[in-house]
N, C-alpha and C. Protein backbone atom coordinates (compact mmCIF):
# COMPACT_ATOMS: atom_id res chain seq x y z
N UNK A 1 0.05 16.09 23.00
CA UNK A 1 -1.08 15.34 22.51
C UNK A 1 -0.81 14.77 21.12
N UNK A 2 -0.08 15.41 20.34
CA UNK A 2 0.50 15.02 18.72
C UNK A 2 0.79 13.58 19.10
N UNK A 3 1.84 13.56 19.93
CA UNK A 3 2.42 11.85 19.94
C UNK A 3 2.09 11.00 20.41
N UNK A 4 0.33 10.99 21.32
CA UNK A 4 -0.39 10.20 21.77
C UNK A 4 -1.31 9.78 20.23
N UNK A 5 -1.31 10.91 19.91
CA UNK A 5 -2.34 10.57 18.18
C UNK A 5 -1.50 9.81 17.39
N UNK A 6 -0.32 10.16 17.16
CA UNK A 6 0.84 9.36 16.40
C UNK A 6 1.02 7.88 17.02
N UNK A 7 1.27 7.79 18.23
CA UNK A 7 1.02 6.91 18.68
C UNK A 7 -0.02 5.74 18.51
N UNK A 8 -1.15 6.29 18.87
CA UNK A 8 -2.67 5.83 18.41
C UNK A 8 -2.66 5.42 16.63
N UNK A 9 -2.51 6.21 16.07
CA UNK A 9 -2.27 5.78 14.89
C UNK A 9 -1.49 4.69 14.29
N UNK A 10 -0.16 4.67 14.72
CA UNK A 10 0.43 3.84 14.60
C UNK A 10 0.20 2.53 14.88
N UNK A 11 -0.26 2.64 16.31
CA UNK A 11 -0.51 1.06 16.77
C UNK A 11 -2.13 0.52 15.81
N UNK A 12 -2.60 1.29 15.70
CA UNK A 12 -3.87 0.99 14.50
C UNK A 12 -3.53 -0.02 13.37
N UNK A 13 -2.50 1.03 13.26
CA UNK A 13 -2.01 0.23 11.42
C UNK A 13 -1.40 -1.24 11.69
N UNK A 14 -0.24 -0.72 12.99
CA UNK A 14 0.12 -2.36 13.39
C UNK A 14 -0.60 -3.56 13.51
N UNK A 15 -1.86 -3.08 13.97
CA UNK A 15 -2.62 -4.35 14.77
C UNK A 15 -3.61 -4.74 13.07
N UNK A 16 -3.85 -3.89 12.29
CA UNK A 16 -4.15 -4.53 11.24
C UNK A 16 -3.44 -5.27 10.73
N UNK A 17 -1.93 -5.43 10.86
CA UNK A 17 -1.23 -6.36 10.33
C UNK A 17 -0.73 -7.47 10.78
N UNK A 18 -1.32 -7.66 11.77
CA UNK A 18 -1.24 -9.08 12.79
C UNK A 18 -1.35 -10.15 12.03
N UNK A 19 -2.16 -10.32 11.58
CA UNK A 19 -2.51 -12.13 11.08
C UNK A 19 -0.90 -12.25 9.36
N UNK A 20 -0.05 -11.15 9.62
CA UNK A 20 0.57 -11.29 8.77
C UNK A 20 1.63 -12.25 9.44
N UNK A 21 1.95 -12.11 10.23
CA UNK A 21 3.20 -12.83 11.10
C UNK A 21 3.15 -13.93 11.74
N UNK A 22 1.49 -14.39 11.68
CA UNK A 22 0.92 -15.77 11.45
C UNK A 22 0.97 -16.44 10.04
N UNK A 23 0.77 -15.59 9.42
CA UNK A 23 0.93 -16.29 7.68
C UNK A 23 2.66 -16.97 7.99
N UNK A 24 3.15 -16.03 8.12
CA UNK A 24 4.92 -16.09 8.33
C UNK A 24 5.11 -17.20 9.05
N UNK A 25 4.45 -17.55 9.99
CA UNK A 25 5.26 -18.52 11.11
C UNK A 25 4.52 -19.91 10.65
N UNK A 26 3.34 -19.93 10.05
CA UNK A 26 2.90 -21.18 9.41
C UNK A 26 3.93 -21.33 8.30
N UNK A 27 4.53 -20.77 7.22
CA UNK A 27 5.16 -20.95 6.69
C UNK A 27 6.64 -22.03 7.12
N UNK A 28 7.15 -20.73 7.43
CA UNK A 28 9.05 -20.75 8.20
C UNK A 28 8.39 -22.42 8.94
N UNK A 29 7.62 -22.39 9.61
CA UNK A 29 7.45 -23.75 10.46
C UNK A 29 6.92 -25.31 9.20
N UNK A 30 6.22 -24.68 8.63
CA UNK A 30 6.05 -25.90 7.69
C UNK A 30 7.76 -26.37 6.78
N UNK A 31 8.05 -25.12 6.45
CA UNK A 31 9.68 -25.55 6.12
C UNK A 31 10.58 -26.27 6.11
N UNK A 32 10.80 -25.23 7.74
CA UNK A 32 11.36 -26.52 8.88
C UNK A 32 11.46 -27.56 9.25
N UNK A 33 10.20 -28.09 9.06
CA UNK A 33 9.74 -29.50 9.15
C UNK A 33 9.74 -30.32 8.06
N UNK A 34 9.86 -29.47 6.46
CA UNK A 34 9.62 -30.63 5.77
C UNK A 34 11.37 -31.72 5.96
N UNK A 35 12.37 -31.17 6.00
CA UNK A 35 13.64 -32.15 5.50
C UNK A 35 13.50 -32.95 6.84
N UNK A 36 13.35 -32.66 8.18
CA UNK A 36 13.33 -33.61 9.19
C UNK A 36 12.18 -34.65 8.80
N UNK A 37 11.14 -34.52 7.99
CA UNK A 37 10.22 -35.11 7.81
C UNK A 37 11.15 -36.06 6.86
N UNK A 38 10.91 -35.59 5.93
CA UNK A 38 11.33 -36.61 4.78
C UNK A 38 12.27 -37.55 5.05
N UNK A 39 13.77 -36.76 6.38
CA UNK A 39 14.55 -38.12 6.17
C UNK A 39 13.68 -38.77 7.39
N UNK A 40 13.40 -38.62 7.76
CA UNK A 40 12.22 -39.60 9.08
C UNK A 40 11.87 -40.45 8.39
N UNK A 41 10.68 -40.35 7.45
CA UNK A 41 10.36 -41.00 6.52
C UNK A 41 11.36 -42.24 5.30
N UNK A 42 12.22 -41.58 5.49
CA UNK A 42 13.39 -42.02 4.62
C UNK A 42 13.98 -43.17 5.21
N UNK A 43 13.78 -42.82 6.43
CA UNK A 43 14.85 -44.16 7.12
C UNK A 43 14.26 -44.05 8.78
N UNK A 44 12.65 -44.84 8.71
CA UNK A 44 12.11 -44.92 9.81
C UNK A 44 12.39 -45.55 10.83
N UNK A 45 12.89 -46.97 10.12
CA UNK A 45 13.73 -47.72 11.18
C UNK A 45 14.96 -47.44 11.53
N UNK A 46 15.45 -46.47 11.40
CA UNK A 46 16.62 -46.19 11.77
C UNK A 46 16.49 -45.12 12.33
N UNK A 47 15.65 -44.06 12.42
CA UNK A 47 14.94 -43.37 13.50
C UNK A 47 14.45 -43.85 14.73
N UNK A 48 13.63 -45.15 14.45
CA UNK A 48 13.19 -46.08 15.92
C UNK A 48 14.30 -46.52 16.25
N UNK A 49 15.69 -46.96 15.86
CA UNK A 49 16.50 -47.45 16.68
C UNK A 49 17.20 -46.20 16.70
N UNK A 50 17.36 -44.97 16.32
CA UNK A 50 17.70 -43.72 17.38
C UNK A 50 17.21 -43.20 18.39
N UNK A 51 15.92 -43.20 18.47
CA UNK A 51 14.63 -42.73 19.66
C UNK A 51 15.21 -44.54 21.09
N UNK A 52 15.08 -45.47 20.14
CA UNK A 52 15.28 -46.24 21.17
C UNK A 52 16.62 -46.39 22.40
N UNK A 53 18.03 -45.67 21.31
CA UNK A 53 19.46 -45.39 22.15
C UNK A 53 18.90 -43.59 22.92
N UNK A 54 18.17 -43.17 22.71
CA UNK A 54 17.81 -41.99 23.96
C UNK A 54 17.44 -42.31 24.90
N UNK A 55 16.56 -43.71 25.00
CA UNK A 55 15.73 -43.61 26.17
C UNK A 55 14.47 -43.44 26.08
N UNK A 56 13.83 -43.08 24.40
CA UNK A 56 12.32 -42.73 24.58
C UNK A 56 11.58 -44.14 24.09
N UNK A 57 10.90 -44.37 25.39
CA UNK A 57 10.01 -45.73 24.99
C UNK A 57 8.88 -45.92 23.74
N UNK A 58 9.28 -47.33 24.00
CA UNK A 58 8.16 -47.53 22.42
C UNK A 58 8.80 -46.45 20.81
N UNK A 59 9.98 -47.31 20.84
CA UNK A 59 10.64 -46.38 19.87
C UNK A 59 10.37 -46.22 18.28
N UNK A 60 10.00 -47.37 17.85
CA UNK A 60 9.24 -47.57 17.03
C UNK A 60 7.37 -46.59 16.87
N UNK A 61 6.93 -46.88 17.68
CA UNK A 61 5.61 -46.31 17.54
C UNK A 61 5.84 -44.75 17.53
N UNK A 62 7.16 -44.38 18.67
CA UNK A 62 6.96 -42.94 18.76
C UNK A 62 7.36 -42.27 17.35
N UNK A 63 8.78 -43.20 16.53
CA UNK A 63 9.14 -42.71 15.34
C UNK A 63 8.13 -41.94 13.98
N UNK A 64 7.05 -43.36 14.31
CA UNK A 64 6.09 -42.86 13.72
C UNK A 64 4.75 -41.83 13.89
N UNK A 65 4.97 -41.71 15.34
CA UNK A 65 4.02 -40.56 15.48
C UNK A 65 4.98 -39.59 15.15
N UNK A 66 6.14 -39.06 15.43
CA UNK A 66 6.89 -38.05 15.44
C UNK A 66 6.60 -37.46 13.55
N UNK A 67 6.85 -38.53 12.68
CA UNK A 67 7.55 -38.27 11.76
C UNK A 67 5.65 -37.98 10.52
N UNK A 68 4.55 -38.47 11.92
CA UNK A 68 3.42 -38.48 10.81
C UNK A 68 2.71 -37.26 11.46
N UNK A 69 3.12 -36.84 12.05
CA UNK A 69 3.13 -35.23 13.27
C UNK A 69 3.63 -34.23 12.07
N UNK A 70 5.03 -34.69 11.95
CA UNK A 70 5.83 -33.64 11.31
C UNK A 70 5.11 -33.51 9.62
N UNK A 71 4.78 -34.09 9.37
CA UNK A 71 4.14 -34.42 7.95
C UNK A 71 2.97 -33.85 7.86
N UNK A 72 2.40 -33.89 9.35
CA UNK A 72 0.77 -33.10 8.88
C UNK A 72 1.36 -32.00 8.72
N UNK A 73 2.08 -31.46 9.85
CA UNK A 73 2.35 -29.76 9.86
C UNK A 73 2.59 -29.50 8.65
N UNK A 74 3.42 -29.80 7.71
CA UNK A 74 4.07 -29.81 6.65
C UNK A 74 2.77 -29.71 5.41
N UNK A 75 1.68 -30.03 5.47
CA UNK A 75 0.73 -30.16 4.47
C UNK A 75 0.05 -29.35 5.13
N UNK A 76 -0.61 -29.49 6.42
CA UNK A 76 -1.74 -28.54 7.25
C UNK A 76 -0.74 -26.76 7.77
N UNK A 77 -0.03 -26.71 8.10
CA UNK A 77 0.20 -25.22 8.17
C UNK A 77 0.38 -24.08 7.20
N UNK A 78 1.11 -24.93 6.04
CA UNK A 78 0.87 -23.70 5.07
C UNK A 78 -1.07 -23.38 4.41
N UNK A 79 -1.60 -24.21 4.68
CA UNK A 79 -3.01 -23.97 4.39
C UNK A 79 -3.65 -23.26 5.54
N UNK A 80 -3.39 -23.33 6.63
CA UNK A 80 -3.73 -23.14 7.51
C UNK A 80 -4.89 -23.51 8.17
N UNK A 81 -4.86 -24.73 7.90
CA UNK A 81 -5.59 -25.91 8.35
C UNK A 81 -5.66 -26.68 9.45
N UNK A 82 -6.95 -26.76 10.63
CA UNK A 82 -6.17 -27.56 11.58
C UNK A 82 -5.29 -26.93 13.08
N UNK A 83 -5.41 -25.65 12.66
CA UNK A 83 -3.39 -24.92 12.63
C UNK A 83 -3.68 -25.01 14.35
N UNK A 84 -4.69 -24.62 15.32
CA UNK A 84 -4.50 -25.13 16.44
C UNK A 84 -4.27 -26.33 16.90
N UNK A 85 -4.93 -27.15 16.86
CA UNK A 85 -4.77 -28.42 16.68
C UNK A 85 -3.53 -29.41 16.31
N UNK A 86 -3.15 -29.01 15.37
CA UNK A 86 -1.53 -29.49 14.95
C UNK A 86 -0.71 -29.34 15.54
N UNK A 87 -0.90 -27.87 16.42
CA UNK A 87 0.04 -27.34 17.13
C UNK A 87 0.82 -27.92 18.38
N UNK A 88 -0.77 -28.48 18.87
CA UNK A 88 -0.61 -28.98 20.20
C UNK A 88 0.50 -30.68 20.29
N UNK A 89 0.48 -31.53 19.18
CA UNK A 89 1.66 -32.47 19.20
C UNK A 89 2.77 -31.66 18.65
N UNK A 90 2.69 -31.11 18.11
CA UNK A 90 4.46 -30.31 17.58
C UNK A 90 4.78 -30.00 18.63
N UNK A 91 4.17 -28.88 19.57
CA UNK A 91 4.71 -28.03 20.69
C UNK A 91 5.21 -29.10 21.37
N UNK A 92 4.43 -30.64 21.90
CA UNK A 92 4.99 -31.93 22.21
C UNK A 92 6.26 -32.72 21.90
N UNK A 93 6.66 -32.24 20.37
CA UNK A 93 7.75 -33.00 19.77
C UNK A 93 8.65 -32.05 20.18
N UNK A 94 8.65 -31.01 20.04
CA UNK A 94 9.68 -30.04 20.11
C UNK A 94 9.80 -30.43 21.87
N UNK A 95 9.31 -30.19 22.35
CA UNK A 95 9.55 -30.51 24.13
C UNK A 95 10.44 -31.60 23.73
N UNK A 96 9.92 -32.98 23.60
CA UNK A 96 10.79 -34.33 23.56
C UNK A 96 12.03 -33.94 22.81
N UNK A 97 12.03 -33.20 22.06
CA UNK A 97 13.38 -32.97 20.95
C UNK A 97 14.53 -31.99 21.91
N UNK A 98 13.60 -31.42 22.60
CA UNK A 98 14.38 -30.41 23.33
C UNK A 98 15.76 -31.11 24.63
N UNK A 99 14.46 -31.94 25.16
CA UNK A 99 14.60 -32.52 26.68
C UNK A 99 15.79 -33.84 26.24
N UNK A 100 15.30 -35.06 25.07
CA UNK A 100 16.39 -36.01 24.79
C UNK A 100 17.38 -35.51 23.70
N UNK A 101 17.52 -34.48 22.91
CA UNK A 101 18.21 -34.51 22.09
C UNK A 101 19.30 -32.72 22.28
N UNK A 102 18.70 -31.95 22.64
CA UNK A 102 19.60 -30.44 22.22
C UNK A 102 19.74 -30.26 23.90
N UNK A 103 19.49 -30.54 24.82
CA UNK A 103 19.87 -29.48 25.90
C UNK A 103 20.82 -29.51 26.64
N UNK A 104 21.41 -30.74 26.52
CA UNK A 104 22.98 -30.93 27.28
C UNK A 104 23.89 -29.92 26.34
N UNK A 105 22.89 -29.66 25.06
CA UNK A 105 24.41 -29.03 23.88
C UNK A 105 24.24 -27.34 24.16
N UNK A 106 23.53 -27.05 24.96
CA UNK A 106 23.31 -25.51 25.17
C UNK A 106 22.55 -24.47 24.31
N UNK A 107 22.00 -24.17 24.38
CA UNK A 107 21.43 -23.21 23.20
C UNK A 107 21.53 -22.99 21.49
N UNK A 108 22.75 -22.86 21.74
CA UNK A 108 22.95 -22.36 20.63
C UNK A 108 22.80 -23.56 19.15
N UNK A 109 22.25 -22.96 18.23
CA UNK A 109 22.16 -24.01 17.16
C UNK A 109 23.37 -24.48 16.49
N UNK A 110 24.47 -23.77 16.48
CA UNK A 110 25.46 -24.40 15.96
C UNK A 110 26.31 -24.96 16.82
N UNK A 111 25.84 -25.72 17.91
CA UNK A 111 26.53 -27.03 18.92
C UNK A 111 25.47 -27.68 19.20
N UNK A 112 24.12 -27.72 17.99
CA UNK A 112 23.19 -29.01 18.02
C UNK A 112 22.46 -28.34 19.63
N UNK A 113 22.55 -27.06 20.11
CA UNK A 113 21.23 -26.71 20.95
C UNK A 113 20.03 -26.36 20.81
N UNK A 114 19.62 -26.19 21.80
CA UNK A 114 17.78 -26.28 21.20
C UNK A 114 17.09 -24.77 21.11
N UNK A 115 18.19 -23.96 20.43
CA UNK A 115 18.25 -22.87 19.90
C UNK A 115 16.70 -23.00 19.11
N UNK A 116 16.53 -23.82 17.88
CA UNK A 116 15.80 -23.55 17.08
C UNK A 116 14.40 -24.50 17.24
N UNK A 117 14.32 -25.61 18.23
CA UNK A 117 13.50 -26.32 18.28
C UNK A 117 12.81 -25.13 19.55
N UNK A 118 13.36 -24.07 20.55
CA UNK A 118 12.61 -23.49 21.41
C UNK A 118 12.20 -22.35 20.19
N UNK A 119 12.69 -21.99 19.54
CA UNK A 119 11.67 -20.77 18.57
C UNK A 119 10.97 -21.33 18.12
N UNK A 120 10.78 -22.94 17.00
CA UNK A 120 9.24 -23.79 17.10
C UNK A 120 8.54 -23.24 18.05
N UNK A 121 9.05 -24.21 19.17
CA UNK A 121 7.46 -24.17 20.15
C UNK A 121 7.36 -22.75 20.06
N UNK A 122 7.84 -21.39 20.31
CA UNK A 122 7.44 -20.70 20.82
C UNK A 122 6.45 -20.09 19.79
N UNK A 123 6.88 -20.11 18.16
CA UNK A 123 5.92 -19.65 17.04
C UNK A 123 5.07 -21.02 16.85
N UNK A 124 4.99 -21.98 17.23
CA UNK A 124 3.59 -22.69 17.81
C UNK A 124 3.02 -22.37 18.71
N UNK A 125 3.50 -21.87 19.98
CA UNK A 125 2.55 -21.40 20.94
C UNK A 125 1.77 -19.87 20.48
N UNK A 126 2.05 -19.37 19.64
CA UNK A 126 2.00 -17.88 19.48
C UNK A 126 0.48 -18.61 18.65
N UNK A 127 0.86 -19.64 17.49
CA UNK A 127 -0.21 -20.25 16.69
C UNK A 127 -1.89 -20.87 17.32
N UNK A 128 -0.89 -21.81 18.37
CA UNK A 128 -2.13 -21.97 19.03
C UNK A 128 -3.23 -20.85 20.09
N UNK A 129 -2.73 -20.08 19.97
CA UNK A 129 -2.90 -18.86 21.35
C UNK A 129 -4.23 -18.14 20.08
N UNK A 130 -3.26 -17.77 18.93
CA UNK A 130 -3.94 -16.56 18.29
C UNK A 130 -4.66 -17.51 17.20
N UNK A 131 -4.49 -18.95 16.55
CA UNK A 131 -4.93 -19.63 15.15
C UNK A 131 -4.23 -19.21 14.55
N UNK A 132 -4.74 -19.60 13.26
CA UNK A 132 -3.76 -18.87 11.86
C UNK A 132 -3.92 -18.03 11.67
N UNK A 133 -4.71 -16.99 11.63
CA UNK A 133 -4.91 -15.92 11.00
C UNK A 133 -6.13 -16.11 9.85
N UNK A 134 -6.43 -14.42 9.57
CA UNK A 134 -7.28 -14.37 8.58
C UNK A 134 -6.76 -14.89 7.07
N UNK A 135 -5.42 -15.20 7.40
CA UNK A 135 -5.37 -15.53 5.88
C UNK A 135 -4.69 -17.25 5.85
N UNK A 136 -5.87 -17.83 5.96
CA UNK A 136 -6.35 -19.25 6.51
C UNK A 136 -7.28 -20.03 5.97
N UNK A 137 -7.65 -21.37 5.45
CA UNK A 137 -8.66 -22.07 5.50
C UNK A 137 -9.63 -22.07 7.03
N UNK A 138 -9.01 -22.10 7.99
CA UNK A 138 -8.80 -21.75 9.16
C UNK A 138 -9.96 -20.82 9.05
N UNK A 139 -9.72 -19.87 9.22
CA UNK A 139 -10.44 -18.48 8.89
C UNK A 139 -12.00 -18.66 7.95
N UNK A 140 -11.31 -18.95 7.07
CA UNK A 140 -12.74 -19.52 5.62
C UNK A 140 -13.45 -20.18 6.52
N UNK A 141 -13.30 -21.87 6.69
CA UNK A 141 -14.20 -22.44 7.07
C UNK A 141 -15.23 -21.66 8.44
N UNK A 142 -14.26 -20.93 9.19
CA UNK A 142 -15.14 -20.89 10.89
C UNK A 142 -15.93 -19.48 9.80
N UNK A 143 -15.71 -18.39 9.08
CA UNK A 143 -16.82 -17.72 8.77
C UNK A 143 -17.71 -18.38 8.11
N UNK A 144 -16.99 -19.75 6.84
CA UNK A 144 -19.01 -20.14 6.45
C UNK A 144 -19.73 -21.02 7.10
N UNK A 145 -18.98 -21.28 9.36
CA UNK A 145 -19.84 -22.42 9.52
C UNK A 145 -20.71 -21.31 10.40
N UNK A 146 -20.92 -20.07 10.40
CA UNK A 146 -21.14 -19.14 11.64
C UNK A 146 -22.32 -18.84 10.95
């Protein structure tokens, strides 16, 4: 019975610390995103005529959704703002990033696989599933609209 209580205990303390590994993954993910952002930004047209040699239509328009996607995350996740919501076109980009750009190269991130664009989605899906956490605007606003 000791190690069902130990047990019990333990998982107590754990589950109080949940919304910590949401703080974490809004972070690491806003990160991530800022240098793909910036050179997006940096050289848009030359992003639309990269999206356009993949194959993804409307290469131009998509450049700019991609790169004004990546930019919210980048301002809205570390606040934790939004944070479902945002989620749902990232988890989108990362698919498209996955499908035209890393998966012929195999997994792994150091042969350009989609090693690190599938841990995105997956700490976006974890985001959208659970929100940000209590330690959130996120959080603030839904307790003072209740």
């Amino acid at each position: 019975m000791k190690i069902i209580q130990l047990y019990q205990s333990a998982t107590q303390w754990l589950t109080s610390l949940k919304d910590i590994p949401l703080l974490f993954f809004r972070l690491i993910l806003a990160y991530g995103f800022y240098m793909p952002t910036m050179m997006k930004w940096g050289n848009i047209s030359g992003i639309a005529e990269w999206f356009g040699s993949l194959g993804i239509p409307f290469p131009t328009l998509n450049a700019y959704l991609a790169a004004s996607t990546e930019m919210a995350a980048v301002i809205l996740l570390p606040l934790g703002l939004a944070t479902r919501i945002i989620s749902i076109p990232l988890i989108i980009t990362m698919i498209v990033a996955i499908v035209t750009v890393h998966l012929g190269n195999g997994f792994e991130a150091g042969n350009n696989g989609f090693e690190i664009p599938f841990y995105y989605m997956l700490m976006l899906f974890a985001l959208l599933v659970n929100g940000a956490g209590k330690i959130s605007l996120d959080n603030l606003i839904s307790r003072r609209v209740k």
